[in-house]
PDB file of N, CA and C in Angstrom:
ATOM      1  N   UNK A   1     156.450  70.982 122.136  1.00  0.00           N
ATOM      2  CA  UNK A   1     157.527  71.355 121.249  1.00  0.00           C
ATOM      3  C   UNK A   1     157.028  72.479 120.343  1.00  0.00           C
ATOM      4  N   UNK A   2     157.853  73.564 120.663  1.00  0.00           N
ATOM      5  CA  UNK A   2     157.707  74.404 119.507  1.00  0.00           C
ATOM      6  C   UNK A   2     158.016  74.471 117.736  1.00  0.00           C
ATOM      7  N   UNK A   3     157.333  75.394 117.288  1.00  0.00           N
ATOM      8  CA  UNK A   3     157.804  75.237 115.617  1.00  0.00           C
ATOM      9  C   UNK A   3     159.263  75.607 115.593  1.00  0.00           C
ATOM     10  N   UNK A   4     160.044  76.313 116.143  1.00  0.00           N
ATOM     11  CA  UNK A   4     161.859  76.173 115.780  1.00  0.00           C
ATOM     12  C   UNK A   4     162.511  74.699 116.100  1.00  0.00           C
ATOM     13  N   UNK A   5     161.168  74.352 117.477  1.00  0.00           N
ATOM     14  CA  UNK A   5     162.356  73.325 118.076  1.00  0.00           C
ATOM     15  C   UNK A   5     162.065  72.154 117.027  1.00  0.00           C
ATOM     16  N   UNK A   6     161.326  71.874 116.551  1.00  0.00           N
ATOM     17  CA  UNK A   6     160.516  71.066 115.631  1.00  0.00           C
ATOM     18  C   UNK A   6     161.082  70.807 114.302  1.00  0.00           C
ATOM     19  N   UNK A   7     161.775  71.627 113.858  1.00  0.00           N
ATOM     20  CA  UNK A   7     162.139  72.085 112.670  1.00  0.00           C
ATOM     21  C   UNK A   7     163.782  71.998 112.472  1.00  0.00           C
ATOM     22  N   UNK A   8     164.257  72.547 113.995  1.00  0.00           N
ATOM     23  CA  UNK A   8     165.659  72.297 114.026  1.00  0.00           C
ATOM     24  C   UNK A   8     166.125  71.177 114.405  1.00  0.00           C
ATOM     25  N   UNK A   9     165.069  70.413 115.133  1.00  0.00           N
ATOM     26  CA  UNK A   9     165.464  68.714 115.137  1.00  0.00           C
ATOM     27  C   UNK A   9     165.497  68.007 114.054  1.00  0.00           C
ATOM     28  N   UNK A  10     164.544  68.392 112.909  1.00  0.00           N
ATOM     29  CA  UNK A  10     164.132  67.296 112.031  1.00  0.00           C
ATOM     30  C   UNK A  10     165.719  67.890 110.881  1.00  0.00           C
ATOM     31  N   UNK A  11     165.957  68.894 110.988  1.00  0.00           N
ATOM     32  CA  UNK A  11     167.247  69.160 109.920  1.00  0.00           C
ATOM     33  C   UNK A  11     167.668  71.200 110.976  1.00  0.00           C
ATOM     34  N   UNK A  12     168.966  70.853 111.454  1.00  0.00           N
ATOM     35  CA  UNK A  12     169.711  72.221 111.571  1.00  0.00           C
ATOM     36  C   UNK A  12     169.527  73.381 110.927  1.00  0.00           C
ATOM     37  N   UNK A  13     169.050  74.066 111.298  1.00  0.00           N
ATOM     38  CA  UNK A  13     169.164  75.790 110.302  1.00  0.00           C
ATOM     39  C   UNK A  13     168.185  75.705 109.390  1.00  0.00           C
ATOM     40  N   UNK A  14     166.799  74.880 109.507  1.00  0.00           N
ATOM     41  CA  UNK A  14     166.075  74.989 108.563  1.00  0.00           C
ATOM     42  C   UNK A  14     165.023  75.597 108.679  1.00  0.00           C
ATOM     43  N   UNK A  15     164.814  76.246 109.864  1.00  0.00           N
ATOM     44  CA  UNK A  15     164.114  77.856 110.163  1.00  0.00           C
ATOM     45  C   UNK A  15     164.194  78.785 109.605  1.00  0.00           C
ATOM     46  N   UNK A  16     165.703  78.793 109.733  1.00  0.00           N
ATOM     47  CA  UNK A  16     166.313  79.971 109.038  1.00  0.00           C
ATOM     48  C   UNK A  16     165.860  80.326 107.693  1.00  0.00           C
ATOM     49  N   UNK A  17     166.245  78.568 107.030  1.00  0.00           N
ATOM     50  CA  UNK A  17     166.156  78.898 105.828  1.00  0.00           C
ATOM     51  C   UNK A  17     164.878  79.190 105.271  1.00  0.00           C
ATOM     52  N   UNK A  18     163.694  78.438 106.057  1.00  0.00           N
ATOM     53  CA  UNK A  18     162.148  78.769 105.654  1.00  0.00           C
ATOM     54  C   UNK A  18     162.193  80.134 105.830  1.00  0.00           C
ATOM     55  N   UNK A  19     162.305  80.541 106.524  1.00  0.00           N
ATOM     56  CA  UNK A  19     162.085  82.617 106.740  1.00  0.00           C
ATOM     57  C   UNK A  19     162.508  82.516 106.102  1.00  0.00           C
ATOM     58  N   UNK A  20     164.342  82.377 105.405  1.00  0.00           N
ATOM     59  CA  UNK A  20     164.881  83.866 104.267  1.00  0.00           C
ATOM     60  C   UNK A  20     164.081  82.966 103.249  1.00  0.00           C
ATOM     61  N   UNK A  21     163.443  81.968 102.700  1.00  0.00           N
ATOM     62  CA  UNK A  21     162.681  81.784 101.572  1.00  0.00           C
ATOM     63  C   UNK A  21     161.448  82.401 101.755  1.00  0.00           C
ATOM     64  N   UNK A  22     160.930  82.465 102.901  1.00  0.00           N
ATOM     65  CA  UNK A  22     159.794  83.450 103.056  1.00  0.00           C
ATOM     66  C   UNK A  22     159.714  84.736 102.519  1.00  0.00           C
ATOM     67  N   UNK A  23     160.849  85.767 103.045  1.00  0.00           N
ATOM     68  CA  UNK A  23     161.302  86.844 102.797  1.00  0.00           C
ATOM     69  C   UNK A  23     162.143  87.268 101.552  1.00  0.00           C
ATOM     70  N   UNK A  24     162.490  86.298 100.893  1.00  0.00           N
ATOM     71  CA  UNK A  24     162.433  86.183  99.660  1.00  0.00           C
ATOM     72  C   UNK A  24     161.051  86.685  98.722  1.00  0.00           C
ATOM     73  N   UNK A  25     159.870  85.617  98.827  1.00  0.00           N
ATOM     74  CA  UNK A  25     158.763  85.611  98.302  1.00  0.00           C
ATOM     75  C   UNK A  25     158.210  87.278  98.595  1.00  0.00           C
ATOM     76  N   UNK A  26     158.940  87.758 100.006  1.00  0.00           N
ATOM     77  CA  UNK A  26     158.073  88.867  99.853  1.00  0.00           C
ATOM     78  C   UNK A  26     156.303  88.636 100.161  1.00  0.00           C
ATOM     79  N   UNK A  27     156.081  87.210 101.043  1.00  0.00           N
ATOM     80  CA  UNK A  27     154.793  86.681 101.830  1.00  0.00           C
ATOM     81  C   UNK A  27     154.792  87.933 103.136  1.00  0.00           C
ATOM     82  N   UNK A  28     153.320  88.001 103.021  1.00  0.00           N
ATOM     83  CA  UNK A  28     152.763  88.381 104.029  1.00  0.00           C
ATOM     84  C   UNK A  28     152.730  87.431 105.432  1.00  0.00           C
ATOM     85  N   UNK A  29     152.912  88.255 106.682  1.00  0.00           N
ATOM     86  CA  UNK A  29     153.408  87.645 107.662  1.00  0.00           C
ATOM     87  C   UNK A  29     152.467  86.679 108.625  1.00  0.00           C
ATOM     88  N   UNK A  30     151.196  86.674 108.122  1.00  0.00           N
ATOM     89  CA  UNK A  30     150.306  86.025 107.940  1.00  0.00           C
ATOM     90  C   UNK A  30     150.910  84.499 107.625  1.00  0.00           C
ATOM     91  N   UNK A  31     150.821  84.320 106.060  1.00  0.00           N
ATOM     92  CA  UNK A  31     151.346  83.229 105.095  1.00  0.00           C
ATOM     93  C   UNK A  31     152.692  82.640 106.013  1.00  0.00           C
ATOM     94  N   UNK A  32     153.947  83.475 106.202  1.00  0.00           N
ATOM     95  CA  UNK A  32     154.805  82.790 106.865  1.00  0.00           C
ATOM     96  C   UNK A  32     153.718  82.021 108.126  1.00  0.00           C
ATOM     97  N   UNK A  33     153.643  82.347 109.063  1.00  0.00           N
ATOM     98  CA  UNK A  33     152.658  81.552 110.420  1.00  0.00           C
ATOM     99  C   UNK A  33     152.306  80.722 109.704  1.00  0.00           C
ATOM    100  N   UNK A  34     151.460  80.516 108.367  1.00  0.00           N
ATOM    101  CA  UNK A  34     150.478  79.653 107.987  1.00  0.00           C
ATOM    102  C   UNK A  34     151.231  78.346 106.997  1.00  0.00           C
ATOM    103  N   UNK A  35     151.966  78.522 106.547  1.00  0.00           N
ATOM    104  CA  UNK A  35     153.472  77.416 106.134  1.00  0.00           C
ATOM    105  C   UNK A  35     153.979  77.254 107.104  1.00  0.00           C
ATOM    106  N   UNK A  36     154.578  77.964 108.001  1.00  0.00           N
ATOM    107  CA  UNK A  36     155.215  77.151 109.174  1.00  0.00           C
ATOM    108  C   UNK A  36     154.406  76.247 109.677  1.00  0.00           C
ATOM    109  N   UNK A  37     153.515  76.699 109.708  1.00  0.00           N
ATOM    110  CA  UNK A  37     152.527  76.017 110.463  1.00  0.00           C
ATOM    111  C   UNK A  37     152.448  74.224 109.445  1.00  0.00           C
ATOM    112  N   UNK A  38     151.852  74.871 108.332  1.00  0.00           N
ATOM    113  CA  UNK A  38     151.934  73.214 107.823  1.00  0.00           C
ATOM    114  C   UNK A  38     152.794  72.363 107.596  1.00  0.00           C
ATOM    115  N   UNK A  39     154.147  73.227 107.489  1.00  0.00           N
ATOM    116  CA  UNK A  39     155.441  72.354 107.075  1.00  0.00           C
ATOM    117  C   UNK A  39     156.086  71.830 108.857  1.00  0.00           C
ATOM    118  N   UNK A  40     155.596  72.578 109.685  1.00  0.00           N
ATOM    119  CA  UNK A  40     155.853  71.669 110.712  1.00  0.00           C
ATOM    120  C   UNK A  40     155.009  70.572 111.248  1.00  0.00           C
ATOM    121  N   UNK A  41     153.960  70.575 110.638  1.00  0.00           N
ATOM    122  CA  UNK A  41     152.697  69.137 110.894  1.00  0.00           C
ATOM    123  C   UNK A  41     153.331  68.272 110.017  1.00  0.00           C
ATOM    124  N   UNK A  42     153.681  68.785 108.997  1.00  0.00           N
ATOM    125  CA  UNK A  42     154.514  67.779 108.145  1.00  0.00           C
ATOM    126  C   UNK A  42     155.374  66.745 108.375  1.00  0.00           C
ATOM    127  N   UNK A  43     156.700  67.440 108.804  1.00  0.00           N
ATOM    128  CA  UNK A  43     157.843  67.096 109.477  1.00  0.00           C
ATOM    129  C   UNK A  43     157.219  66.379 110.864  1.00  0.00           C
ATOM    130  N   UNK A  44     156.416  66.860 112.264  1.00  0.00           N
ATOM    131  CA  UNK A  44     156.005  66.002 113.108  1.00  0.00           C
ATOM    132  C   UNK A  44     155.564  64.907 112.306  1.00  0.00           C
ATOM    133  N   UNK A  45     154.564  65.002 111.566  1.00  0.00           N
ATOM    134  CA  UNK A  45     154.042  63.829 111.115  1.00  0.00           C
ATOM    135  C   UNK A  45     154.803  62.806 110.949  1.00  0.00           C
ATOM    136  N   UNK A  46     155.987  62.887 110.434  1.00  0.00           N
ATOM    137  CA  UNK A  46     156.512  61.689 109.842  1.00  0.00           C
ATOM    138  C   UNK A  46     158.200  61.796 110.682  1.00  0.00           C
ATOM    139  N   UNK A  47     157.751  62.112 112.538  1.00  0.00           N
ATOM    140  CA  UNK A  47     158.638  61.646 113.070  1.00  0.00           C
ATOM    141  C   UNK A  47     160.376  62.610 112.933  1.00  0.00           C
ATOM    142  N   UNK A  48     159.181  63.887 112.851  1.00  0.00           N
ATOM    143  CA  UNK A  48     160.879  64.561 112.327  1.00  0.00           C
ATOM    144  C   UNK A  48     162.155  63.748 111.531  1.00  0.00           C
ATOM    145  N   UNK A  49     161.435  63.490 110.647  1.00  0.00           N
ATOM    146  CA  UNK A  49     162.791  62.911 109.456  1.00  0.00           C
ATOM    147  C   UNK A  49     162.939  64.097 109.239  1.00  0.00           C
ATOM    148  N   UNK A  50     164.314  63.931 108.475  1.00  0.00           N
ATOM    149  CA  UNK A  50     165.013  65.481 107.811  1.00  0.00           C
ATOM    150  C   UNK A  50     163.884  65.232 106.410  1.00  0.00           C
ATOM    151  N   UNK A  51     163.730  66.512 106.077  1.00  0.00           N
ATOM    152  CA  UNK A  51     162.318  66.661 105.288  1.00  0.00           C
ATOM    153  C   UNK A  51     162.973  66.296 103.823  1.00  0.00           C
ATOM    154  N   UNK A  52     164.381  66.316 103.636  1.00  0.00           N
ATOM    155  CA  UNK A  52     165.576  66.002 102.078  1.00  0.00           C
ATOM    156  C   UNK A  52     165.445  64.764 101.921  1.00  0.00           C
ATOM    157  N   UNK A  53     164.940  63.731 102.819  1.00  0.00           N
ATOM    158  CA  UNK A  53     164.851  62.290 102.902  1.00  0.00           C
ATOM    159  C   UNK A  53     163.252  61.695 102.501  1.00  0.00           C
ATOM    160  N   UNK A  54     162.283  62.761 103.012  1.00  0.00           N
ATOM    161  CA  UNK A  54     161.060  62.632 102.248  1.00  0.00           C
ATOM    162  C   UNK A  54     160.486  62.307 100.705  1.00  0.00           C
ATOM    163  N   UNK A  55     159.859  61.731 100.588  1.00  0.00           N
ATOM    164  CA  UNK A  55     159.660  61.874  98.968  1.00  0.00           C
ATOM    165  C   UNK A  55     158.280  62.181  98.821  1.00  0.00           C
ATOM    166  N   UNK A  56     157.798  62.783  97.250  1.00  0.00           N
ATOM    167  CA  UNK A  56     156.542  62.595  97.284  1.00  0.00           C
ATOM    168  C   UNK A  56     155.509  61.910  97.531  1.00  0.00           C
ATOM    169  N   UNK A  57     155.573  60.358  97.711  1.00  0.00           N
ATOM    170  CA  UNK A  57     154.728  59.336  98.561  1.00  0.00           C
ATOM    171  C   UNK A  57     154.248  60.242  99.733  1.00  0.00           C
ATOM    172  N   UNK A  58     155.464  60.628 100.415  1.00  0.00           N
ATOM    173  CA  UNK A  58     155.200  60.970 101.732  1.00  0.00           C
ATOM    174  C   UNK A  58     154.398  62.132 102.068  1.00  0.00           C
ATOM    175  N   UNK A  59     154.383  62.909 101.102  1.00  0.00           N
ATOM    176  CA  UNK A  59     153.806  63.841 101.092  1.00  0.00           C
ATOM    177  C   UNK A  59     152.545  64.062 100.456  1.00  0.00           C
ATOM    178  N   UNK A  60     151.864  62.517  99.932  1.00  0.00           N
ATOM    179  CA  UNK A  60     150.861  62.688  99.465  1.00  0.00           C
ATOM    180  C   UNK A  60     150.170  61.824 101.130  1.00  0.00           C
ATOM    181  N   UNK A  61     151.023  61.054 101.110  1.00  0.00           N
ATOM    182  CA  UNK A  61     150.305  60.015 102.314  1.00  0.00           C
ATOM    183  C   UNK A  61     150.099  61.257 103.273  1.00  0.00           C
ATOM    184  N   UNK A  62     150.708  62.537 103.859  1.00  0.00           N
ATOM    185  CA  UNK A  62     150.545  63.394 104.732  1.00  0.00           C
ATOM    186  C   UNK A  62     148.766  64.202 104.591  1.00  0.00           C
ATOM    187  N   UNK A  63     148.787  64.504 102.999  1.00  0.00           N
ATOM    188  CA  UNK A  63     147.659  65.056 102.846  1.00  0.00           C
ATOM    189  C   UNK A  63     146.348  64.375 102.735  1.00  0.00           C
ATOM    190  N   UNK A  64     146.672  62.798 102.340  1.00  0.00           N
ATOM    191  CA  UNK A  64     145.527  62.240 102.225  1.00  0.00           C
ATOM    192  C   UNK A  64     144.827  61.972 104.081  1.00  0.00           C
ATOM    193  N   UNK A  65     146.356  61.808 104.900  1.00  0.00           N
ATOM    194  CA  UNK A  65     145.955  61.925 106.476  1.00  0.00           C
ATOM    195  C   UNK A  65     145.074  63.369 106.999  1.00  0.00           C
ATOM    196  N   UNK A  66     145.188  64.589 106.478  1.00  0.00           N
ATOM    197  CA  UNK A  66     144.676  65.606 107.128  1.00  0.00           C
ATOM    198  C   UNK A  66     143.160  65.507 105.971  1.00  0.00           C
ATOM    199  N   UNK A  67     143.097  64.947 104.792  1.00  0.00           N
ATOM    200  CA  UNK A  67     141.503  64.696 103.959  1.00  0.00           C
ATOM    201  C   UNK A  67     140.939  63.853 104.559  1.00  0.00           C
ATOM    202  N   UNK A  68     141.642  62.622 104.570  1.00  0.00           N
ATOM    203  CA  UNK A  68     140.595  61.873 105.155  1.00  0.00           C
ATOM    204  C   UNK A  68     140.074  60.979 106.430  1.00  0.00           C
ATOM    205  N   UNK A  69     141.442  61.485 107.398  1.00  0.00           N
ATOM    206  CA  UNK A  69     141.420  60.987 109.010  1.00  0.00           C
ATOM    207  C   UNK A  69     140.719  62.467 109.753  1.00  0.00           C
ATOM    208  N   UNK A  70     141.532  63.559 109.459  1.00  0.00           N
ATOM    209  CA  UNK A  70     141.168  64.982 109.744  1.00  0.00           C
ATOM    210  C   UNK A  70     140.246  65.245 109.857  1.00  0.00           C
ATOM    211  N   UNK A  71     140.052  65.538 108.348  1.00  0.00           N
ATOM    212  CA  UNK A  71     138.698  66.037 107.309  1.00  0.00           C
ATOM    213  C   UNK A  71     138.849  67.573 107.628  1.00  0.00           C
ATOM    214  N   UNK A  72     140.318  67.939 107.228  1.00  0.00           N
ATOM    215  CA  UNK A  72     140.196  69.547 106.827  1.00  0.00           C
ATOM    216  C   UNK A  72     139.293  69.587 105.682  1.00  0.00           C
ATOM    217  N   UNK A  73     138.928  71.373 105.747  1.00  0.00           N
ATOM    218  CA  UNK A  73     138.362  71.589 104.750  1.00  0.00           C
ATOM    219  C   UNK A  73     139.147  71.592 103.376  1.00  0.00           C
ATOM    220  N   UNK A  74     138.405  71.636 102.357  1.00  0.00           N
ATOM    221  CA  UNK A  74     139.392  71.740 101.390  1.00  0.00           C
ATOM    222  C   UNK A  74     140.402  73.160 100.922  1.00  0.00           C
ATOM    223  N   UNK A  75     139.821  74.210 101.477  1.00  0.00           N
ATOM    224  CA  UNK A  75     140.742  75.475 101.383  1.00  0.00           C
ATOM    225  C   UNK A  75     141.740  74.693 102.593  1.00  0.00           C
ATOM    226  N   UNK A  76     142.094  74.294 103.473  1.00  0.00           N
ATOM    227  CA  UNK A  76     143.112  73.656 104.952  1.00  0.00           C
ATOM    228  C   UNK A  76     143.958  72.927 103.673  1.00  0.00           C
ATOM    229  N   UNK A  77     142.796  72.464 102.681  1.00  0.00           N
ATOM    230  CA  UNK A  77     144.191  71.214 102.597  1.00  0.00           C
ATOM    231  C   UNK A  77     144.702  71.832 100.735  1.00  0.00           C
ATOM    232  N   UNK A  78     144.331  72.986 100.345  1.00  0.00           N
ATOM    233  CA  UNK A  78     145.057  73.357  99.569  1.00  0.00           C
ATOM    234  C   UNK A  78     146.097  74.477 100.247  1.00  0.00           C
ATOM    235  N   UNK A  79     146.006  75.179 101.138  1.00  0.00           N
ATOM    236  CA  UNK A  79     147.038  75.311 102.483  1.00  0.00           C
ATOM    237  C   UNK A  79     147.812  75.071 102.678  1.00  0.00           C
ATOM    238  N   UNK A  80     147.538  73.315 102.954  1.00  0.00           N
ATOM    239  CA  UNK A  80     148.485  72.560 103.411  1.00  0.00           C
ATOM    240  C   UNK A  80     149.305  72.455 102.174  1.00  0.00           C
ATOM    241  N   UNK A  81     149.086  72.122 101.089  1.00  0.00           N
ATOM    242  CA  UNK A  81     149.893  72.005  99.852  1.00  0.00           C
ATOM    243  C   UNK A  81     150.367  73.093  99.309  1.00  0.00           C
ATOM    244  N   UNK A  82     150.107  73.767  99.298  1.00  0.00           N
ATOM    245  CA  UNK A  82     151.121  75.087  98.943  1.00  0.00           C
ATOM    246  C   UNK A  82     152.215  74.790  99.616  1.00  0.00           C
ATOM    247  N   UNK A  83     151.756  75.186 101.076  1.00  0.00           N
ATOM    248  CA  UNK A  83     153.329  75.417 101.912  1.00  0.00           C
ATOM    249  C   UNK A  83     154.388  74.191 101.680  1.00  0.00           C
ATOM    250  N   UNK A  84     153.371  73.192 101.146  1.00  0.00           N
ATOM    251  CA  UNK A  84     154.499  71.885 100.699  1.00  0.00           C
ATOM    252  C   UNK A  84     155.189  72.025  99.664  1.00  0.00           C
ATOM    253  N   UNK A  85     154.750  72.815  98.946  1.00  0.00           N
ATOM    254  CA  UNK A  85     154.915  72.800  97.437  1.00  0.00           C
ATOM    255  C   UNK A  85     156.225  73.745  97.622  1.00  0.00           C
ATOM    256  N   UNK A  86     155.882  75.159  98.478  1.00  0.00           N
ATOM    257  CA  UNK A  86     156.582  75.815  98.598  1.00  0.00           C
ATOM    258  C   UNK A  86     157.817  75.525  99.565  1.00  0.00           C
ATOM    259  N   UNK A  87     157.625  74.943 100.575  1.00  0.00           N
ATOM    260  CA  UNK A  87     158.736  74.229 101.255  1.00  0.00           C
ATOM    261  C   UNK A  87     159.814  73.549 100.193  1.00  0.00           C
ATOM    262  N   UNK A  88     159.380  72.254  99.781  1.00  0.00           N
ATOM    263  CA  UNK A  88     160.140  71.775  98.489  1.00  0.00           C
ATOM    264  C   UNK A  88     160.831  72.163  97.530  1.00  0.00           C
ATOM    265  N   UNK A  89     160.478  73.114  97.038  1.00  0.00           N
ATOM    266  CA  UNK A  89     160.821  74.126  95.796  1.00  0.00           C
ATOM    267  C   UNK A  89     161.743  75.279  96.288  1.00  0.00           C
ATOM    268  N   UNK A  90     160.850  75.977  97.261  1.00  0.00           N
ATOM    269  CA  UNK A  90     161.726  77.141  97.896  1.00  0.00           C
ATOM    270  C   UNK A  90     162.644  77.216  98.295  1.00  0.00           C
ATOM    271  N   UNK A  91     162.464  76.240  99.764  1.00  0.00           N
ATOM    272  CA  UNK A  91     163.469  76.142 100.664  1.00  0.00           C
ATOM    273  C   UNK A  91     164.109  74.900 100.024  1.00  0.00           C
ATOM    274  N   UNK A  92     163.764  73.776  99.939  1.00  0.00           N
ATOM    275  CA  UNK A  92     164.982  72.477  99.407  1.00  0.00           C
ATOM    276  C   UNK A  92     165.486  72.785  98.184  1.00  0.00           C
ATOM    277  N   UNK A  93     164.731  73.495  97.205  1.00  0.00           N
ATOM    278  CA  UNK A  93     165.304  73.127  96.208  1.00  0.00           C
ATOM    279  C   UNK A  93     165.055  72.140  95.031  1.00  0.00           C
ATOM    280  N   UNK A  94     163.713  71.712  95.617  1.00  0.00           N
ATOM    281  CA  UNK A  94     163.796  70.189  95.310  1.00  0.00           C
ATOM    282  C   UNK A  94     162.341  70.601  93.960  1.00  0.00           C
ATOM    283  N   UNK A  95     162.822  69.718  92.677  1.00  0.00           N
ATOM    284  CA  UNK A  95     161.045  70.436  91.801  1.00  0.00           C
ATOM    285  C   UNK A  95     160.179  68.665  91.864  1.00  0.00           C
ATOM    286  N   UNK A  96     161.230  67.816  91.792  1.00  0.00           N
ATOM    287  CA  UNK A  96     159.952  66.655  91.350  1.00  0.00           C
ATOM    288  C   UNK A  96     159.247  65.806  92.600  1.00  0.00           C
ATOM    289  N   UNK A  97     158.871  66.685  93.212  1.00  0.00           N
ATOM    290  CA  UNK A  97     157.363  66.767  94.147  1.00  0.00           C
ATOM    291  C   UNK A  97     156.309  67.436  93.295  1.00  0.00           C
ATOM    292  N   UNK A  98     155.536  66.569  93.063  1.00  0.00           N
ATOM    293  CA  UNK A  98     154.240  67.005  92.325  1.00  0.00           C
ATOM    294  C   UNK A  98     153.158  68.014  93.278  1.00  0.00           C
ATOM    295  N   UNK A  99     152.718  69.173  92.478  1.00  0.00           N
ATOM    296  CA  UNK A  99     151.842  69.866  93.228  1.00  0.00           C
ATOM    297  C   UNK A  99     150.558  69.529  93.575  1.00  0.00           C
ATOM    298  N   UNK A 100     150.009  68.122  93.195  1.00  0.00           N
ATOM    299  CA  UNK A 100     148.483  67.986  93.353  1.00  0.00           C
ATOM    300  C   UNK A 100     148.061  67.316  94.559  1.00  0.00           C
ATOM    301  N   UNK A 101     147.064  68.150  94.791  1.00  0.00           N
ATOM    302  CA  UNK A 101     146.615  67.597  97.174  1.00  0.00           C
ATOM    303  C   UNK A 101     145.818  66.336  96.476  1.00  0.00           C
ATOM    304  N   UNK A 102     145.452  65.790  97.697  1.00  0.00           N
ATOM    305  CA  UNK A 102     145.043  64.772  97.855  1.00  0.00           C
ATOM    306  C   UNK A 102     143.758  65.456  97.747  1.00  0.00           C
ATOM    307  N   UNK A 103     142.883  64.124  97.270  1.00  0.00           N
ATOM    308  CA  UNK A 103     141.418  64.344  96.822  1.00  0.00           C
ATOM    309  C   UNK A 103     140.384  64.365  98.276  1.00  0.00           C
TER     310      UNK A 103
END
């Protein structure tokens, strides 16, 4: 499964909307690849739920899975939290997701 198909299962048109929040930010095209990238490990992770149904639990339980089952490095897993941070905020809309990764 690809990152559109991935993304458009877990919620419709929410490709879309990650790019124009991308292109918004005015990110280097780099950074887009590298949020897609984590916000779709995300969403797999937890079974393509629509990501509006997520809460911060879930998103801490995601990062503490890539610290301490993984063992990204810690630049991977402040990475990984940005694009969460920025997913949430950007694209949902959403502010009370706390920004702090897992230890």
């Amino acid at each position: 499964m690809d990152v559109t198909e991935a993304l458009e299962q877990s919620q419709p048109g929410l490709i879309g909307r990650v790019k124009s929040a991308i292109r918004e930010q005015d990110l280097h095209q780099r950074a887009e690849q590298t949020y897609l990238h984590w916000i779709t490990r995300f969403v797999l992770f937890h079974d393509l739920k629509d990501p509006e149904t997520l809460a911060g639990e879930d998103r801490q339980q995601f990062l503490a899975y890539l610290s301490d089952r993984i063992q990204v490095s810690r630049a991977r897993l402040n990475q990984a939290s940005q694009a969460l941070t920025f997913f949430y905020q950007d694209v949902l809309g959403k502010t009370e997701i706390s920004d702090t990764a897992a230890a």
